[in-house]
Protein backbone atom coordinates (compact mmCIF):
# COMPACT_ATOMS: atom_id res chain seq x y z
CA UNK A 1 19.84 6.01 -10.06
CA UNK A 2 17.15 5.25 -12.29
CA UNK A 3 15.75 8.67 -13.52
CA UNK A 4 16.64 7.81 -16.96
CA UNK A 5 14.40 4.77 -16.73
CA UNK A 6 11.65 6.95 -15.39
CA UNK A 7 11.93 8.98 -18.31
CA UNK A 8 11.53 6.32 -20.34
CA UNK A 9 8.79 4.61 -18.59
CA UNK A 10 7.03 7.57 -18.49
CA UNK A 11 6.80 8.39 -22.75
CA UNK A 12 5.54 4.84 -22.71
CA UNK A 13 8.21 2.26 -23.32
CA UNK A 14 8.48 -0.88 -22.14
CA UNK A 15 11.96 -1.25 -20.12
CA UNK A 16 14.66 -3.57 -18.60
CA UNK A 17 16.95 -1.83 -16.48
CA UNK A 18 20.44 -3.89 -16.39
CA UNK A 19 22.63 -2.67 -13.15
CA UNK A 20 25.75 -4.06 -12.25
CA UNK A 21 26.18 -2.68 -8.54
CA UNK A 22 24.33 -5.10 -6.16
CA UNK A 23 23.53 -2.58 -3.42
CA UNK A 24 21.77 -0.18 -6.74
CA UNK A 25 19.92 -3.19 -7.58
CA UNK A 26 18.36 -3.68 -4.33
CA UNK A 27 17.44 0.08 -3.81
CA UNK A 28 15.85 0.28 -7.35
CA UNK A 29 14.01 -3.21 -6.81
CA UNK A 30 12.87 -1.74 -3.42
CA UNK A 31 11.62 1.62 -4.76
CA UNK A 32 9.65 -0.28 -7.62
CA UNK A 33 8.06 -2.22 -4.92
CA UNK A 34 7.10 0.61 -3.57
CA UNK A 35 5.80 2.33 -6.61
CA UNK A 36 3.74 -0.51 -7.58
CA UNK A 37 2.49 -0.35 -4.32
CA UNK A 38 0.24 2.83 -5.24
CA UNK A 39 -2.06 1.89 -7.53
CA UNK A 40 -1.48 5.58 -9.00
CA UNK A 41 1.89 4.36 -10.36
CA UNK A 42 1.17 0.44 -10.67
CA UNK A 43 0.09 0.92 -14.59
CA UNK A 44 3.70 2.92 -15.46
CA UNK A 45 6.09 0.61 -13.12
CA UNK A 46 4.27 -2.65 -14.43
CA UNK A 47 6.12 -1.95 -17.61
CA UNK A 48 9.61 -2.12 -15.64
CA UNK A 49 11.76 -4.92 -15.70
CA UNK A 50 15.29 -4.48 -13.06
CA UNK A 51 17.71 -6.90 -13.76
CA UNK A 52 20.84 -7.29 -11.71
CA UNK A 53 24.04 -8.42 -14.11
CA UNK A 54 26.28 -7.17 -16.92
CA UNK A 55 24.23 -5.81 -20.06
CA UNK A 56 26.77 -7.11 -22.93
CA UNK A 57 26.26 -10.28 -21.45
CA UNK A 58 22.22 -9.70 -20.93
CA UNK A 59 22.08 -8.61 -24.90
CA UNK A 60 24.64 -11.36 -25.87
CA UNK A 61 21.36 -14.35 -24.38
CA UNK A 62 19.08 -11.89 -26.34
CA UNK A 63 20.38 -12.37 -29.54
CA UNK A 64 20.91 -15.73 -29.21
CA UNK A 65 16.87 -16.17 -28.27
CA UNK A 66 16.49 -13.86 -31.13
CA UNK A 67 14.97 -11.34 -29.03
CA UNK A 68 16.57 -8.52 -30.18
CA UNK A 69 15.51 -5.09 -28.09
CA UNK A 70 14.37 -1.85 -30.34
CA UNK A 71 16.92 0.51 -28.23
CA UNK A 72 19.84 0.32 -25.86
CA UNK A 73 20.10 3.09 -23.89
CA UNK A 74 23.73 3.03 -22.18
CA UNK A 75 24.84 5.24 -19.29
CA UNK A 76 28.40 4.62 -18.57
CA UNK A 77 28.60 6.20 -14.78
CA UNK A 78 32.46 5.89 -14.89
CA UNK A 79 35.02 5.77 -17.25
CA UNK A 80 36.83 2.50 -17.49
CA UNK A 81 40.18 4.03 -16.70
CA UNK A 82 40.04 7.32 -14.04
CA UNK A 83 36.73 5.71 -12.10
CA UNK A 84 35.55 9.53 -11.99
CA UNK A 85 31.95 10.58 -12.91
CA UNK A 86 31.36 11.31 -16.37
CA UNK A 87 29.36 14.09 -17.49
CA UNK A 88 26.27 14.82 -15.53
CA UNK A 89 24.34 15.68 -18.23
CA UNK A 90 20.81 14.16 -18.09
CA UNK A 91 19.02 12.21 -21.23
């Protein structure tokens, strides 16, 4: 839901947040429109990249530009087999 992000925006980094779920996309591209709508939050949220697709596949293009990223931060929502939460233990 993008509080992770936030986190991350806010200790200064520079970050591309990769979402699989189309309707999560739109809501997070919707509330960054909205955030860089106030200038009070334009400076943090102009550092914010969303990206709607599968990350292997968005690192597999980066390494082939040789654009390699300084962290991946992953946050598997669901398990691969049971589809139930996984811990809801915050960064």
């Amino acid at each position: 839901l993008g509080r992770d992000t936030l986190h991350l925006l806010a200790l200064g980094f520079q970050v591309v947040a990769i979402e699989r779920h189309p309707l999560l996309v739109e809501l997070l591209k919707i509330a960054h429109g909205r955030a860089m709508a106030q200038e009070d939050f334009r400076s943090l949220f102009s550092r914010l990249q969303i990206i709607s697709g599968d990350a292997t596949e968005y690192l597999d293009r980066c390494v082939l530009k040789l654009k390699k990223p300084d962290l991946v931060f992953i946050d598997p929502m669901f398990s691969r087999e049971g589809k139930s939460a996984l811990s809801g233990k915050e960064m």
